[in-house]
Structures are given as structure tokens and as C-alpha cells.
PDB file of N, CA and C in Angstrom:
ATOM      1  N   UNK A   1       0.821  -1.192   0.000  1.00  0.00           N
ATOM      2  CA  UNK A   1       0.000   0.000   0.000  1.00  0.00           C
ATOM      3  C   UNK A   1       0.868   1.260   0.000  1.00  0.00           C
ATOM      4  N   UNK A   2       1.923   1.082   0.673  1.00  0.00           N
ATOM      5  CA  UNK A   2       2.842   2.286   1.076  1.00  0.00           C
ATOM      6  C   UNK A   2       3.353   2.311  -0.557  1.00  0.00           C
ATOM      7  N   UNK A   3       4.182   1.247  -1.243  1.00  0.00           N
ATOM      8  CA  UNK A   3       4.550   1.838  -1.976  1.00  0.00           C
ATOM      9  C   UNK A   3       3.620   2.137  -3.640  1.00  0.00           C
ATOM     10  N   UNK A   4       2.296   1.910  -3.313  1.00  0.00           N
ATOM     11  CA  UNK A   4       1.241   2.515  -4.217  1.00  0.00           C
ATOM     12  C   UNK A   4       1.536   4.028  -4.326  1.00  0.00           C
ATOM     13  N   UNK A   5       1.105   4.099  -2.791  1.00  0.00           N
ATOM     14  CA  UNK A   5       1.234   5.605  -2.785  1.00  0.00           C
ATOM     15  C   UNK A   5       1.854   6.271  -2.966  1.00  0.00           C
ATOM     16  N   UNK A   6       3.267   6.188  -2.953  1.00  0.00           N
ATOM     17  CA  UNK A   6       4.477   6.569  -3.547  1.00  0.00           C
ATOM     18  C   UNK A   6       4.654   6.782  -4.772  1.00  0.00           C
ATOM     19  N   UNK A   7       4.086   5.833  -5.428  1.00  0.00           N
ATOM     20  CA  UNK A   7       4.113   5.611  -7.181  1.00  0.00           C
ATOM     21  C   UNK A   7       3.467   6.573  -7.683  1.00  0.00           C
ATOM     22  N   UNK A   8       1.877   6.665  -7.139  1.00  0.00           N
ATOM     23  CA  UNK A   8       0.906   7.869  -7.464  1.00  0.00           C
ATOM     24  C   UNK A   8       1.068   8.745  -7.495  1.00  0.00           C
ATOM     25  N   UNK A   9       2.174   9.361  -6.353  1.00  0.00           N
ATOM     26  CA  UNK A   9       2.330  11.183  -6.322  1.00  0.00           C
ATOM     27  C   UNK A   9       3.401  10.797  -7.201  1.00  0.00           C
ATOM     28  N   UNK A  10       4.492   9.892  -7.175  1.00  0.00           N
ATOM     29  CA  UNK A  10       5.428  10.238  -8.251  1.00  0.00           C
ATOM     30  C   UNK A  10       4.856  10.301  -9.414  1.00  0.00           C
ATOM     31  N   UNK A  11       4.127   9.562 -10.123  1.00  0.00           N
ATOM     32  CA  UNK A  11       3.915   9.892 -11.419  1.00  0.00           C
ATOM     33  C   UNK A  11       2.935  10.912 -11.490  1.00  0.00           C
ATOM     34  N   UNK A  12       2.576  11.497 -10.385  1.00  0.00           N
ATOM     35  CA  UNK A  12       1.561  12.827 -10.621  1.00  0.00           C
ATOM     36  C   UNK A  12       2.581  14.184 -10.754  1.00  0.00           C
ATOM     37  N   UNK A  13       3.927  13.654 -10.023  1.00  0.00           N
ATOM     38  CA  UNK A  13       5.059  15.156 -10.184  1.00  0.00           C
ATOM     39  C   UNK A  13       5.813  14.817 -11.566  1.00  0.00           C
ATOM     40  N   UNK A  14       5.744  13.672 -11.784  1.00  0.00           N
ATOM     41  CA  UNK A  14       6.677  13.665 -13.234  1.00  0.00           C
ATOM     42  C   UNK A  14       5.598  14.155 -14.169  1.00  0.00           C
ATOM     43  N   UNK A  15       4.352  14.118 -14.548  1.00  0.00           N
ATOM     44  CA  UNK A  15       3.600  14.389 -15.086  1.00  0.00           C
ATOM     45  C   UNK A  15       3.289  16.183 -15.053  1.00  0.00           C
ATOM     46  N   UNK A  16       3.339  16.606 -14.160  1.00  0.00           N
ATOM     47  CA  UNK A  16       3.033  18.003 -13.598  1.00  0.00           C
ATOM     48  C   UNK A  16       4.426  19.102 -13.977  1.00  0.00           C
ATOM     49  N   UNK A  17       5.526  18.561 -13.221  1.00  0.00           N
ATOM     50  CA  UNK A  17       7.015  19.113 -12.970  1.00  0.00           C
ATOM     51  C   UNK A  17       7.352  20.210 -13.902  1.00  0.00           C
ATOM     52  N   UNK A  18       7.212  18.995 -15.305  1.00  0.00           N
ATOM     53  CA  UNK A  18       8.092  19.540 -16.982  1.00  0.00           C
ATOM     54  C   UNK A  18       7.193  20.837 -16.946  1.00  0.00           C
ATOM     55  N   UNK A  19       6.047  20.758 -17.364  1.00  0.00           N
ATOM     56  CA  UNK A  19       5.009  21.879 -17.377  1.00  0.00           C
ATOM     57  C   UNK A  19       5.181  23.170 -16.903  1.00  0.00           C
ATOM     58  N   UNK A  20       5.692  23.055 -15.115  1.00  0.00           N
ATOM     59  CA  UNK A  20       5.829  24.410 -14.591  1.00  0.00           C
ATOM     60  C   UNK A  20       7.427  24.348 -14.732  1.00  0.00           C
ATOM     61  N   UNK A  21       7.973  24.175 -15.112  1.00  0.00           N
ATOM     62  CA  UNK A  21       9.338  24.251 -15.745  1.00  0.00           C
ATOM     63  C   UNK A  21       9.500  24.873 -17.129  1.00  0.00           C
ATOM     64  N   UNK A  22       8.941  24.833 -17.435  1.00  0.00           N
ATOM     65  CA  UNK A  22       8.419  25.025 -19.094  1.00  0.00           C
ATOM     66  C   UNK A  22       8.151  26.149 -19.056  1.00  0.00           C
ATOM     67  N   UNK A  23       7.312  26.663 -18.006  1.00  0.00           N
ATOM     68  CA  UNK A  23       6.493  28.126 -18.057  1.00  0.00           C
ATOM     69  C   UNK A  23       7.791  28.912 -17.195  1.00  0.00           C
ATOM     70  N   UNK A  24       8.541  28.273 -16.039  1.00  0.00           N
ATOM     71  CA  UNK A  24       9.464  28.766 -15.605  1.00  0.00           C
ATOM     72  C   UNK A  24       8.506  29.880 -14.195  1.00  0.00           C
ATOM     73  N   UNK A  25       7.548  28.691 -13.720  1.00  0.00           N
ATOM     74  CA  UNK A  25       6.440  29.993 -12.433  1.00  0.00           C
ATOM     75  C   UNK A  25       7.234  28.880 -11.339  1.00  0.00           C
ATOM     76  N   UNK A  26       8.798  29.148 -10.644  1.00  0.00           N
ATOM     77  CA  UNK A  26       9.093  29.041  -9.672  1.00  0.00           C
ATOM     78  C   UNK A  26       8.185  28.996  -8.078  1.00  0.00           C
ATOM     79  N   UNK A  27       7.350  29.827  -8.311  1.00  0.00           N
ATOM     80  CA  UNK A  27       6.259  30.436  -6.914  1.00  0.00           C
ATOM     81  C   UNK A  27       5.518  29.125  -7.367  1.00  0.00           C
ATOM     82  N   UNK A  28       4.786  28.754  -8.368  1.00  0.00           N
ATOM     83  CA  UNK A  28       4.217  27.543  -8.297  1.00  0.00           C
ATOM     84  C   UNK A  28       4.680  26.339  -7.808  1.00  0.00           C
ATOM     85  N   UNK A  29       5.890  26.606  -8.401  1.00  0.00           N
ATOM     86  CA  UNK A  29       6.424  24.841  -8.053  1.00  0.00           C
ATOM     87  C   UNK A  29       7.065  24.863  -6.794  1.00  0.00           C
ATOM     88  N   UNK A  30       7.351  26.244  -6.439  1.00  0.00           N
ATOM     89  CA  UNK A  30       7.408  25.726  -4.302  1.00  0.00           C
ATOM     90  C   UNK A  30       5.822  25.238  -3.539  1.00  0.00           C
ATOM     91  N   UNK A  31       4.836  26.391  -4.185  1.00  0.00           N
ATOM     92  CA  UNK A  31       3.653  25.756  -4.066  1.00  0.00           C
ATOM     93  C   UNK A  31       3.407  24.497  -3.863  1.00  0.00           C
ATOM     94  N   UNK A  32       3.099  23.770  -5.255  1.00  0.00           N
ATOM     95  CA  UNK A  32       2.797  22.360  -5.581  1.00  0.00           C
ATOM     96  C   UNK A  32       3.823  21.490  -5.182  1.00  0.00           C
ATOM     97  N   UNK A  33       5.355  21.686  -5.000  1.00  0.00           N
ATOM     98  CA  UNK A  33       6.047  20.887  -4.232  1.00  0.00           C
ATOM     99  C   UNK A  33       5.595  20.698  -2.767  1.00  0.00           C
ATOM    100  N   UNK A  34       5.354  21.893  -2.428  1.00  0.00           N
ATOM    101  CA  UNK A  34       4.880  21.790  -0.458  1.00  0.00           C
ATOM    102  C   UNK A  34       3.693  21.386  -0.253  1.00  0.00           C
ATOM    103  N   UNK A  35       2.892  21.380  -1.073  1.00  0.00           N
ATOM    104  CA  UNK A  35       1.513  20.493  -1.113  1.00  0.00           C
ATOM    105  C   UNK A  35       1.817  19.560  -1.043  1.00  0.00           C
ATOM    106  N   UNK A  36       2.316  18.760  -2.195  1.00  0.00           N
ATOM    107  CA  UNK A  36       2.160  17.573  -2.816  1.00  0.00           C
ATOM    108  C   UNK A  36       3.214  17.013  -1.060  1.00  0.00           C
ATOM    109  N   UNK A  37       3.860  17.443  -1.215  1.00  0.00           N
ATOM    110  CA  UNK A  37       4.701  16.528  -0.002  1.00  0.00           C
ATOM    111  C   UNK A  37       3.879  16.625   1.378  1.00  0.00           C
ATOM    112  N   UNK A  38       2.963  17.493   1.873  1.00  0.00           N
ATOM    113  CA  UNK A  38       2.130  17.665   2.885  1.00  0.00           C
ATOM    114  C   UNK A  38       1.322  16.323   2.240  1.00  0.00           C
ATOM    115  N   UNK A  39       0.658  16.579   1.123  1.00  0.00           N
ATOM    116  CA  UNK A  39      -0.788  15.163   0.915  1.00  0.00           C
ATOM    117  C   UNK A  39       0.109  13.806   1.001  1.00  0.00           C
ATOM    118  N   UNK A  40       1.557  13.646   0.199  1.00  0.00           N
ATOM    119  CA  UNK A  40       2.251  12.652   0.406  1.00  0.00           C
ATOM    120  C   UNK A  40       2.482  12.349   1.861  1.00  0.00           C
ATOM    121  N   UNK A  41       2.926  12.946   2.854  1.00  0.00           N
ATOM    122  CA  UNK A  41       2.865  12.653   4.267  1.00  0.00           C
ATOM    123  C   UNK A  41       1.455  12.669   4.891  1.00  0.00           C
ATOM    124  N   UNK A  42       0.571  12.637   4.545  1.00  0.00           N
ATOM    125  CA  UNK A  42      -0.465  12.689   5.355  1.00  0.00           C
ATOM    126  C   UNK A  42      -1.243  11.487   4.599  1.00  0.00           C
ATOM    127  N   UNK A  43      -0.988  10.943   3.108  1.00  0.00           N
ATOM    128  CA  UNK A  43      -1.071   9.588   2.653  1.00  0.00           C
ATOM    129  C   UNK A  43      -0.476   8.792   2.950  1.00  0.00           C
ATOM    130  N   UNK A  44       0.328   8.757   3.631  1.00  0.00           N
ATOM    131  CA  UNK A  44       1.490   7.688   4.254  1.00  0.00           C
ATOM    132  C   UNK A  44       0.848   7.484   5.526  1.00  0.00           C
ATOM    133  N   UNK A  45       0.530   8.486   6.617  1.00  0.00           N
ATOM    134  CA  UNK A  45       0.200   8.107   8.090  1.00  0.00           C
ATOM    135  C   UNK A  45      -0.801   7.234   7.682  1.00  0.00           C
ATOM    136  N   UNK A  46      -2.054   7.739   6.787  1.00  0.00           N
ATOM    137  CA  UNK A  46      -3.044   6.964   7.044  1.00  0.00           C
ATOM    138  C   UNK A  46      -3.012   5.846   6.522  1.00  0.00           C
ATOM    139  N   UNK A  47      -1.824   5.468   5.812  1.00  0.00           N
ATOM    140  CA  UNK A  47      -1.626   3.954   4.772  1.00  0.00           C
ATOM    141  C   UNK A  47      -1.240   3.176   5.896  1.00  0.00           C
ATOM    142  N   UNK A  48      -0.364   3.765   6.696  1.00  0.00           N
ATOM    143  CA  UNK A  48       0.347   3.162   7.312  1.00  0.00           C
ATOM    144  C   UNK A  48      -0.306   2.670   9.544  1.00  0.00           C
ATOM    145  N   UNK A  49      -1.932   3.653   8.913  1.00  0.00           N
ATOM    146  CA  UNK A  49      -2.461   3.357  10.079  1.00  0.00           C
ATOM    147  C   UNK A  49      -2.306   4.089  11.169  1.00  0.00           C
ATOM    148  N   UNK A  50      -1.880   5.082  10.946  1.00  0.00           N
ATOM    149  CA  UNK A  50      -1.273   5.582  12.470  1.00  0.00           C
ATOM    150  C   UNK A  50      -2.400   6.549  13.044  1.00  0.00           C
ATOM    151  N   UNK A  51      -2.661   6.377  13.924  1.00  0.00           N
ATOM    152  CA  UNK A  51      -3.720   7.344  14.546  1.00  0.00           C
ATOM    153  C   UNK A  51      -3.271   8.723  14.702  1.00  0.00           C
ATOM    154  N   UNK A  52      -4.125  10.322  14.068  1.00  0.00           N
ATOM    155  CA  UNK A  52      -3.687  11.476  14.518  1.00  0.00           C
ATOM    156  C   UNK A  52      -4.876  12.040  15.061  1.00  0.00           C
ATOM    157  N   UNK A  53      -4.094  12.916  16.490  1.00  0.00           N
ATOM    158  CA  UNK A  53      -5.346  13.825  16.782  1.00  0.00           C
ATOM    159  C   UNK A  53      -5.875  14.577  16.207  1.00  0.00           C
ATOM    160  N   UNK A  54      -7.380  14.651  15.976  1.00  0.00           N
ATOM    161  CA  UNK A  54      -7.674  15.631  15.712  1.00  0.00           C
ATOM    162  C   UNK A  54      -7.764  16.987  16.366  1.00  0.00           C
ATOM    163  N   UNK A  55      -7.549  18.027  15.407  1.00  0.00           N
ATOM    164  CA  UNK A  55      -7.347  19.522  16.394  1.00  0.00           C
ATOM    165  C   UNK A  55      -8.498  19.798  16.973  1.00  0.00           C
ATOM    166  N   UNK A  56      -9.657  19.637  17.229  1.00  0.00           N
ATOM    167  CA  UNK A  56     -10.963  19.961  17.940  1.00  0.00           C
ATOM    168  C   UNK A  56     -10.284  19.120  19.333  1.00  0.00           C
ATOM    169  N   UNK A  57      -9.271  18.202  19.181  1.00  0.00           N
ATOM    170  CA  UNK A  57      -9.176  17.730  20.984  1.00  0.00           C
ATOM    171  C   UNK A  57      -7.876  18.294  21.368  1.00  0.00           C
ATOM    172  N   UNK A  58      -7.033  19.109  20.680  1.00  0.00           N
ATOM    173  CA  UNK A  58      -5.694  19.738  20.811  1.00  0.00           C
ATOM    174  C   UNK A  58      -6.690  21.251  21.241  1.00  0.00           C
ATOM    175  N   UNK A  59      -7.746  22.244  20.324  1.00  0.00           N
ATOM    176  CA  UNK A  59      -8.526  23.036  21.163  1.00  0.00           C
ATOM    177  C   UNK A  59      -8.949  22.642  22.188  1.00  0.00           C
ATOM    178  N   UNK A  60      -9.336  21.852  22.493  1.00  0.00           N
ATOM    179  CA  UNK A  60     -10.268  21.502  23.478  1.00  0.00           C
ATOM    180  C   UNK A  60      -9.310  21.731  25.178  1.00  0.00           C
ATOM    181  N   UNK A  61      -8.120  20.949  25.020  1.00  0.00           N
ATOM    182  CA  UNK A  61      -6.986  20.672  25.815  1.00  0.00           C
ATOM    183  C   UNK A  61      -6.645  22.444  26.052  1.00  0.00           C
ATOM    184  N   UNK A  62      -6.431  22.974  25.080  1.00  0.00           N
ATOM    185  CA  UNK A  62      -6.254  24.472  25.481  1.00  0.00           C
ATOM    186  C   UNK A  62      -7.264  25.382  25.987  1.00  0.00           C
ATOM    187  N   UNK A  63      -8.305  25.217  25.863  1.00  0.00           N
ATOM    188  CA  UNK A  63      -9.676  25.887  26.282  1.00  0.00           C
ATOM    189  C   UNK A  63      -9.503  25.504  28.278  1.00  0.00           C
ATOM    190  N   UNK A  64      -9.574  24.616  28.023  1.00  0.00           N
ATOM    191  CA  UNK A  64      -9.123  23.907  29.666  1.00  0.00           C
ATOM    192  C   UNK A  64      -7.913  23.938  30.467  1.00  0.00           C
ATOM    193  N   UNK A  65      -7.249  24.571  29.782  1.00  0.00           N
ATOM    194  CA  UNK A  65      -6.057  25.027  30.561  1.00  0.00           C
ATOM    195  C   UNK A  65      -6.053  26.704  30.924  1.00  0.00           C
ATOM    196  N   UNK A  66      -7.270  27.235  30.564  1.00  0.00           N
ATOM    197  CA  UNK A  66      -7.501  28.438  30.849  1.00  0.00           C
ATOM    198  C   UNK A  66      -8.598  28.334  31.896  1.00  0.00           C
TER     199      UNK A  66
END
């Protein structure tokens, strides 16, 4: 599963990359690089099962410390 997911964003940046290279929009491709690696890490936890808190109980924890 892990390395599905891997495959997918890669061939979604080899597919994408040339394009904003082509046009030469730098600001994009820090963009779509820092995305794509945020959805790539956040497709991995959940491939890989890992439980994350959600922030409504990280607020919650701070509301109560006041």
C-alpha cells in the first residue's frame, strides 16, 4: 500500500514538474512541491495506520487550561 502511494504522487510530479518548468512559475512549483509533499505525508500516516489527533481535541486541551 505504502509503496502505491508513492508511485501515485510520483507519477503525478513527473507528469506536472516539466510543465511548470516550461512556463518557468518558480512560486508555483514551491507551491505544488509543499503540497504535494504535505498530501504525500499525510497519505502515508493513514496507509500506514497511524492514529492522529484531531485539532478539535488539541482546542479543546487548550480551552481547559484556561
Amino acid at each position: 500500500m505504502v509503496i502505491g502511494v508513492i508511485l501515485v504522487f510520483a507519477i503525478l510530479m513527473v507528469i506536472d514538474i516539466p510543465y511548470f518548468l516550461k512556463n518557468q512559475n518558480f512560486k508555483i512549483i514551491l507551491a505544488y512541491s509543499f503540497l504535494m509533499t504535505l498530501g504525500l505525508a499525510l497519505s502515508l500516516i493513514l496507509a500506514l495506520d497511524i492514529s492522529i489527533t484531531t485539532p478539535s481535541q488539541i482546542i479543546e486541551s487548550i480551552v481547559n487550561m484556561m
